[in-house]
C-alpha atoms as a PDB file:
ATOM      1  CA  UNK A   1      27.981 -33.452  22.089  1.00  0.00           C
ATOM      2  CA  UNK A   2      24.975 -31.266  22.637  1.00  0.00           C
ATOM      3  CA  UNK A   3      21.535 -31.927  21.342  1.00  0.00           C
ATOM      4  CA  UNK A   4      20.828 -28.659  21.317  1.00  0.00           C
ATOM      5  CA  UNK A   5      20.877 -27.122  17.524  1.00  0.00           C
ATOM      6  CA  UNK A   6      23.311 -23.734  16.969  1.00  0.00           C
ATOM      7  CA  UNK A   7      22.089 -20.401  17.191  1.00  0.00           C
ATOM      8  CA  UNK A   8      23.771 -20.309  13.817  1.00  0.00           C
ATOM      9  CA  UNK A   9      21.350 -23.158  12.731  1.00  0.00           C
ATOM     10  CA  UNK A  10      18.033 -21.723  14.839  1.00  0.00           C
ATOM     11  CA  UNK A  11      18.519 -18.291  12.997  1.00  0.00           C
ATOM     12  CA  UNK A  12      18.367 -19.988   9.524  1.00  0.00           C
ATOM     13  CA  UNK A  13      15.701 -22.032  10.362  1.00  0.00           C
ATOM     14  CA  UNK A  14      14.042 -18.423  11.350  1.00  0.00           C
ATOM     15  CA  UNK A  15      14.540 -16.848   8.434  1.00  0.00           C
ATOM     16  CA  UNK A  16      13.444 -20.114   6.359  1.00  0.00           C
ATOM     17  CA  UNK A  17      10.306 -19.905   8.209  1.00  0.00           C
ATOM     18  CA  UNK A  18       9.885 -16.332   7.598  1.00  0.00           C
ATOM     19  CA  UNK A  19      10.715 -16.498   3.807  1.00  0.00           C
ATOM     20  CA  UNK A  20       8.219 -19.490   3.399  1.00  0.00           C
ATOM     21  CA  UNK A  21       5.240 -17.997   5.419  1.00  0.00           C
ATOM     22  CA  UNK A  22       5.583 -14.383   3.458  1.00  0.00           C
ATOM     23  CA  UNK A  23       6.248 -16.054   0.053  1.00  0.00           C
ATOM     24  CA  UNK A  24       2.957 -17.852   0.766  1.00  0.00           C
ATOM     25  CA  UNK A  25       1.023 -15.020   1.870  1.00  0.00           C
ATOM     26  CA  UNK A  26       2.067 -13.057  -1.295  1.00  0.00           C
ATOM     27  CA  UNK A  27       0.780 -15.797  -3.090  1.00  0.00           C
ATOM     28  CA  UNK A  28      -2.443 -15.737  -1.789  1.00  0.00           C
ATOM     29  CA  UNK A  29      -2.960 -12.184  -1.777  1.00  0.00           C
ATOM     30  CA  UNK A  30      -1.784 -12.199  -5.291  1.00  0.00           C
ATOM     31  CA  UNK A  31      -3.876 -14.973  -6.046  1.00  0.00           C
ATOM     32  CA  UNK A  32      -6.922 -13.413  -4.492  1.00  0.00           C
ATOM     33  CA  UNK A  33      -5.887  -9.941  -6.734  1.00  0.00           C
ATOM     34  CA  UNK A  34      -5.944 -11.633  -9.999  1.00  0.00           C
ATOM     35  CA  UNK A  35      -8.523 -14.243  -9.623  1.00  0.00           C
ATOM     36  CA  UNK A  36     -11.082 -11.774  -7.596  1.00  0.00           C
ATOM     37  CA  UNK A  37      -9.621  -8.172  -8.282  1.00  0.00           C
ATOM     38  CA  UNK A  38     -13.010  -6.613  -7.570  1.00  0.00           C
ATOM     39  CA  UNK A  39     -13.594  -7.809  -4.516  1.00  0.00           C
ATOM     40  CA  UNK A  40     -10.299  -7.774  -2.875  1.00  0.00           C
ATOM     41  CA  UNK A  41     -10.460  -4.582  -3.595  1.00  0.00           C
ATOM     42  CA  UNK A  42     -13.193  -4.145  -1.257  1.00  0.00           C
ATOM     43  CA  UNK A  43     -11.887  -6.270   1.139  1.00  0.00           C
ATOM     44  CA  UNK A  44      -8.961  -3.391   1.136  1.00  0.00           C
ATOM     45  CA  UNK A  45     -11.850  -0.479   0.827  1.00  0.00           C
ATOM     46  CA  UNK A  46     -13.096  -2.056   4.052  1.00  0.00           C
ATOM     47  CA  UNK A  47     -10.082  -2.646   5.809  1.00  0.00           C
ATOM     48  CA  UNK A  48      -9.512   1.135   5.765  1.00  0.00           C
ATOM     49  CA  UNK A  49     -12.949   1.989   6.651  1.00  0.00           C
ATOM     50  CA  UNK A  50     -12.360  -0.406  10.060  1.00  0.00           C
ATOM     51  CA  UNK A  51      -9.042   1.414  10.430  1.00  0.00           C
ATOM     52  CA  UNK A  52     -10.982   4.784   9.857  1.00  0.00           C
ATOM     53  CA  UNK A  53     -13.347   3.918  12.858  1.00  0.00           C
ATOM     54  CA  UNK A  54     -10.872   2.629  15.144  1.00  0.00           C
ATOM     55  CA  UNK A  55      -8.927   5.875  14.735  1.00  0.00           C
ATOM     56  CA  UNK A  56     -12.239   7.735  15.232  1.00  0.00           C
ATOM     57  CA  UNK A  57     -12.917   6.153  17.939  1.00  0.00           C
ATOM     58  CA  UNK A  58      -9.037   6.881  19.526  1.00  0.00           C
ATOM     59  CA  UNK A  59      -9.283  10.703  18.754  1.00  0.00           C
ATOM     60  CA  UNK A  60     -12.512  11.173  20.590  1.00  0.00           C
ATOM     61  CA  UNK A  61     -11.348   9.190  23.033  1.00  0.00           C
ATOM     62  CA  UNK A  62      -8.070  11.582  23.132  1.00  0.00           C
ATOM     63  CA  UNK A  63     -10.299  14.580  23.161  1.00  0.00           C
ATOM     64  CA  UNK A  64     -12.887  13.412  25.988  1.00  0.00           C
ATOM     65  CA  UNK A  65     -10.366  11.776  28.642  1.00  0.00           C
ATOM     66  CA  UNK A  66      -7.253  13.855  27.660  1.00  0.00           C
ATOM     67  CA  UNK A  67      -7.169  15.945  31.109  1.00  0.00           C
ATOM     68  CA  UNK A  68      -3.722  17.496  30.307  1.00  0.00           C
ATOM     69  CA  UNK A  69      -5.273  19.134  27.185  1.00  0.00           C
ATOM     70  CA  UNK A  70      -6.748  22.662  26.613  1.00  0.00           C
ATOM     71  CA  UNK A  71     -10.171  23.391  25.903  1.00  0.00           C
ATOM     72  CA  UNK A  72      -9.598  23.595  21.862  1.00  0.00           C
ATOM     73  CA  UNK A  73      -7.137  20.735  21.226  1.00  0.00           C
ATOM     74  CA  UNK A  74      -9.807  18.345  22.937  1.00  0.00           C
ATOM     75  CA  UNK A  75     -12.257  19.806  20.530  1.00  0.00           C
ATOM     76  CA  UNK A  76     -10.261  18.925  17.760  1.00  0.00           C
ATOM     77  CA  UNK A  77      -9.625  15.709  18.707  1.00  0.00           C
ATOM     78  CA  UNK A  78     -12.915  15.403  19.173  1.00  0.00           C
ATOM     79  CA  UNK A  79     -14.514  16.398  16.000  1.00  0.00           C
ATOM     80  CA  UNK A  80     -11.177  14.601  13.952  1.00  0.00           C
ATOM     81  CA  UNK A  81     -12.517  11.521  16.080  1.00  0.00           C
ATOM     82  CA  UNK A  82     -16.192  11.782  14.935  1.00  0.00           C
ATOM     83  CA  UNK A  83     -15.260  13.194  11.421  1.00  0.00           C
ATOM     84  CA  UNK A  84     -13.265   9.403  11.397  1.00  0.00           C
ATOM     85  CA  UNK A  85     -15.791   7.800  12.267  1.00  0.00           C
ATOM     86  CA  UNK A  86     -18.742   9.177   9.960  1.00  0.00           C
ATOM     87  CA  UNK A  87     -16.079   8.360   7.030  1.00  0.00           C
ATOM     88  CA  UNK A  88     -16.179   4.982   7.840  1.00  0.00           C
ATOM     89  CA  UNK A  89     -19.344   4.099   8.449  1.00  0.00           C
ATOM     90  CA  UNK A  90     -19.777   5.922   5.319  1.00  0.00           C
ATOM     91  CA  UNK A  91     -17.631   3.817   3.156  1.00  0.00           C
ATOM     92  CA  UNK A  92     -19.163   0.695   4.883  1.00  0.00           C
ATOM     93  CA  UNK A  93     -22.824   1.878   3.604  1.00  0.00           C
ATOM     94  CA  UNK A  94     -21.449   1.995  -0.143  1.00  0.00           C
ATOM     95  CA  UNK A  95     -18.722  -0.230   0.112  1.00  0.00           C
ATOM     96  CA  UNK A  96     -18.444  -0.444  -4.166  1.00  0.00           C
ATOM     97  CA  UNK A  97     -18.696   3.310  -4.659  1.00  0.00           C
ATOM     98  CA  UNK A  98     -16.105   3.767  -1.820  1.00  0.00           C
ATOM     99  CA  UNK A  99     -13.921   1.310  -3.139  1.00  0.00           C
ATOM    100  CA  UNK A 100     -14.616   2.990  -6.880  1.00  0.00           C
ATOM    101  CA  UNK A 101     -13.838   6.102  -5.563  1.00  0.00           C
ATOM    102  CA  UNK A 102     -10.269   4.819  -3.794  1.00  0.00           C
ATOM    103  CA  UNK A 103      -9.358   3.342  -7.243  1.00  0.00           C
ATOM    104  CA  UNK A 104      -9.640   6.965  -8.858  1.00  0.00           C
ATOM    105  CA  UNK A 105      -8.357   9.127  -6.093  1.00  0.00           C
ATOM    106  CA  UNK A 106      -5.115   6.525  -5.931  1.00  0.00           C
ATOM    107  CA  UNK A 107      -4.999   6.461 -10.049  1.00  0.00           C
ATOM    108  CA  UNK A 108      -5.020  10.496  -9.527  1.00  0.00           C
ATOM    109  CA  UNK A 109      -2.676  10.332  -6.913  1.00  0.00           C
ATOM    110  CA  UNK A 110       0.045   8.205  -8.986  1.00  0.00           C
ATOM    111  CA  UNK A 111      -0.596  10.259 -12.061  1.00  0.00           C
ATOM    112  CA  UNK A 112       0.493  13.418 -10.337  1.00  0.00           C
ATOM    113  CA  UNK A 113       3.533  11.779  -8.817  1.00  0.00           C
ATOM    114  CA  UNK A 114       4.672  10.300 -11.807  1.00  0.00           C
ATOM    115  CA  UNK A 115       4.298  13.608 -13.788  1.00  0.00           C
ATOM    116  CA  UNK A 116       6.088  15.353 -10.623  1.00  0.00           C
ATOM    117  CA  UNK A 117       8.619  12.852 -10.662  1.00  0.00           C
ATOM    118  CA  UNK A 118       9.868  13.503 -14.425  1.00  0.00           C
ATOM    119  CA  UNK A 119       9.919  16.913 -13.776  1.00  0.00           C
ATOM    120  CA  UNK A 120      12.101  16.181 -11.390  1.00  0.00           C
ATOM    121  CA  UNK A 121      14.447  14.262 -13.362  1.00  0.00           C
ATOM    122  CA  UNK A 122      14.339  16.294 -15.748  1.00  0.00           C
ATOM    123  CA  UNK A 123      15.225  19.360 -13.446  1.00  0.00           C
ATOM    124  CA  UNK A 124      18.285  17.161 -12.300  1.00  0.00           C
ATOM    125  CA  UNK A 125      19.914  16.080 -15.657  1.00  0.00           C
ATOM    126  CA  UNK A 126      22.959  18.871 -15.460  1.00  0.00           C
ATOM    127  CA  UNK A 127      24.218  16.702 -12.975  1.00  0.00           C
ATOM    128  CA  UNK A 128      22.962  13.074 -13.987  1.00  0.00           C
ATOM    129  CA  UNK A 129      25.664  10.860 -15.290  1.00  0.00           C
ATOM    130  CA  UNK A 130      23.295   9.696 -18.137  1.00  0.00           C
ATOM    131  CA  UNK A 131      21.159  12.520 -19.629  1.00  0.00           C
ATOM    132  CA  UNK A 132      19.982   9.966 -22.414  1.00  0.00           C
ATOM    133  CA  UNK A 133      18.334   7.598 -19.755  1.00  0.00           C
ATOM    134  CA  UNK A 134      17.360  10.403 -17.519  1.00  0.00           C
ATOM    135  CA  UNK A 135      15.325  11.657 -20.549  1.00  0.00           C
ATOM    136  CA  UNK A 136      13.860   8.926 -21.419  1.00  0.00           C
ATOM    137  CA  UNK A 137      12.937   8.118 -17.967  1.00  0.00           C
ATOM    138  CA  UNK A 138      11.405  11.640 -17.509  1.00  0.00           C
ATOM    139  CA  UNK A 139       9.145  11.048 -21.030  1.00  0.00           C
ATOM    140  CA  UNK A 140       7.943   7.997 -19.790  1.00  0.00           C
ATOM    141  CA  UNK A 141       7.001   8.812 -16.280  1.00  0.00           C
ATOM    142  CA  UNK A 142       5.139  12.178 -17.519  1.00  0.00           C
ATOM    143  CA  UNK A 143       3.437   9.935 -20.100  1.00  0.00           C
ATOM    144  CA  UNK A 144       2.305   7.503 -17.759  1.00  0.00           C
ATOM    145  CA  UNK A 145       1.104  10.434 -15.374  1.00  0.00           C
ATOM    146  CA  UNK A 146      -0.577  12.227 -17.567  1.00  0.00           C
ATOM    147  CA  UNK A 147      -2.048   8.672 -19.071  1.00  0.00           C
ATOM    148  CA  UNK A 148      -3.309   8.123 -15.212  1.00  0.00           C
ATOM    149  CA  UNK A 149      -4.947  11.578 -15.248  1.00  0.00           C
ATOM    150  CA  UNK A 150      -7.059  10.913 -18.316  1.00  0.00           C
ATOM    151  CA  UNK A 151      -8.185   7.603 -17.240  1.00  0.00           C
ATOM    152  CA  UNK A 152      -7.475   7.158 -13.325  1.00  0.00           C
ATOM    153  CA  UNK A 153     -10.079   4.169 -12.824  1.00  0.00           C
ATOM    154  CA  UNK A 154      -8.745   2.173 -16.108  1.00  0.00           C
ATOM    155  CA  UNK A 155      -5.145   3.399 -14.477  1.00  0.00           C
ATOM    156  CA  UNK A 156      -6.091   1.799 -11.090  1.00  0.00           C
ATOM    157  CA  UNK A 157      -6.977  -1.335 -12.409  1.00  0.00           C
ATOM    158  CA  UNK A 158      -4.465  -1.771 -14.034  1.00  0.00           C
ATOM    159  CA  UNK A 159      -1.922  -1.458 -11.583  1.00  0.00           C
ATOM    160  CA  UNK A 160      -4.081  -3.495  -9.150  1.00  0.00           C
ATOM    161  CA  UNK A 161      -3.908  -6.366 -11.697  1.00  0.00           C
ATOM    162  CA  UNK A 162      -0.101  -5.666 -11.971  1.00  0.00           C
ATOM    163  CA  UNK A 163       0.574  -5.711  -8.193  1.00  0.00           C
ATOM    164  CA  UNK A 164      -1.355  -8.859  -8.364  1.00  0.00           C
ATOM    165  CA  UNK A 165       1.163 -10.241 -10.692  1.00  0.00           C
ATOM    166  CA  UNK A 166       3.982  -8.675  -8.839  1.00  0.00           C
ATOM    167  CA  UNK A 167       3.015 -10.464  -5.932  1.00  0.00           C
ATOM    168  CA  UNK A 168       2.598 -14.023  -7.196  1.00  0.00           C
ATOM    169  CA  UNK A 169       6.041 -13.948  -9.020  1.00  0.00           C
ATOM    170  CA  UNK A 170       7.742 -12.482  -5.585  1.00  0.00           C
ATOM    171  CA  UNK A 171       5.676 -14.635  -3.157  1.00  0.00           C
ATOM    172  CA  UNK A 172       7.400 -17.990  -5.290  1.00  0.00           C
ATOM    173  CA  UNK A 173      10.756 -16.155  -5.284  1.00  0.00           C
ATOM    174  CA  UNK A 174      10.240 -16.452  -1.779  1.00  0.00           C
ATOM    175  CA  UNK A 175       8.929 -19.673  -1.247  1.00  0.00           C
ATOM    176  CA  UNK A 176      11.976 -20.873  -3.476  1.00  0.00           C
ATOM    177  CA  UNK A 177      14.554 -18.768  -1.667  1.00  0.00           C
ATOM    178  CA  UNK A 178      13.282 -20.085   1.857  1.00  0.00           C
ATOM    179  CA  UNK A 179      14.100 -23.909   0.316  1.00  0.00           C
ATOM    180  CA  UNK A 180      17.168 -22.631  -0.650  1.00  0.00           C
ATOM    181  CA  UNK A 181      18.561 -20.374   2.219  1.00  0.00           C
ATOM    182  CA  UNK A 182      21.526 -21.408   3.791  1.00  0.00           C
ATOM    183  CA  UNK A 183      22.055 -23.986   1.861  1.00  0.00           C
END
């Protein structure tokens, strides 16, 4: 008999480990969400701001050493570069108002695409098979938009505290589905 363990076996213990080490990082991050919502949320606000520079600094760099370019497109890549970089640096200078100012723009955002989105359904219910749900789920989703429109910050936090929630309860799913997975 071999010692060696199945590929049947290795791929379950895989996707065990994978299950366990996301359900646990959901956790955490969920954890962090609801216990310090403020501040993760400028962890995130800074995150971007880094990814904002780094993409700065990758346009310019496009624009200066691209030789294969023409004279304009290197411009452009230029100025997108520095224009990425001046936003996060920026953001990084006023990290709270930056992160206050995320929270509304997203809260905006979602309002519109909820309002959008039960327009839609509502523009598809001669051919839904259940006009009674399709209405109701067009009423709701332009309430809530329109609700995220009057009050995008109070919006934002609240669906920051819900994806908090959202990710505890699906980070122990996981954890609990890794003990249980192929089993």
């Amino acid at each position: 008999m071999s010692a060696a363990p199945s590929v049947e076996r290795t791929a379950t213990n895989g996707i065990r480990t994978a299950l366990g080490i996301s359900g646990v990082l959901s956790i955490i991050l969920g954890t962090l969400i609801l216990v310090w919502p403020g501040k993760t949320a400028m962890v995130v606000t800074a995150i971007i701001a880094i990814y904002a520079i780094a993409a700065g600094l990758v346009y310019a760099g496009l624009g200066i050493f691209s030789a294969g370019k023409d004279g304009w497109s290197r411009i452009g890549h230029i100025l997108l570069g520095v224009l990425f970089v001046i936003s996060g640096i920026v953001a990084f200078m006023n990290l709270g108002a930056t992160t206050v100012w995320l929270a509304i723009f997203l809260g905006i955002l979602v309002g519109i695409m909820w309002i959008v989105e039960g327009v839609v359904a509502l523009s598809t219910l001669s051919v839904a098979s259940s006009k009674g749900w399709t209405v109701f789920f067009a009423i709701i989703s332009i309430l809530a938009g329109i609700t995220l429109l009057f009050s995008p910050l109070w919006g934002a936090v609240v669906l920051w505290w819900l994806l908090g929630v959202f990710a505890v309860v699906m980070g122990v799913i996981q954890v609990f589905r890794a003990f249980t997975f192929g089993k």
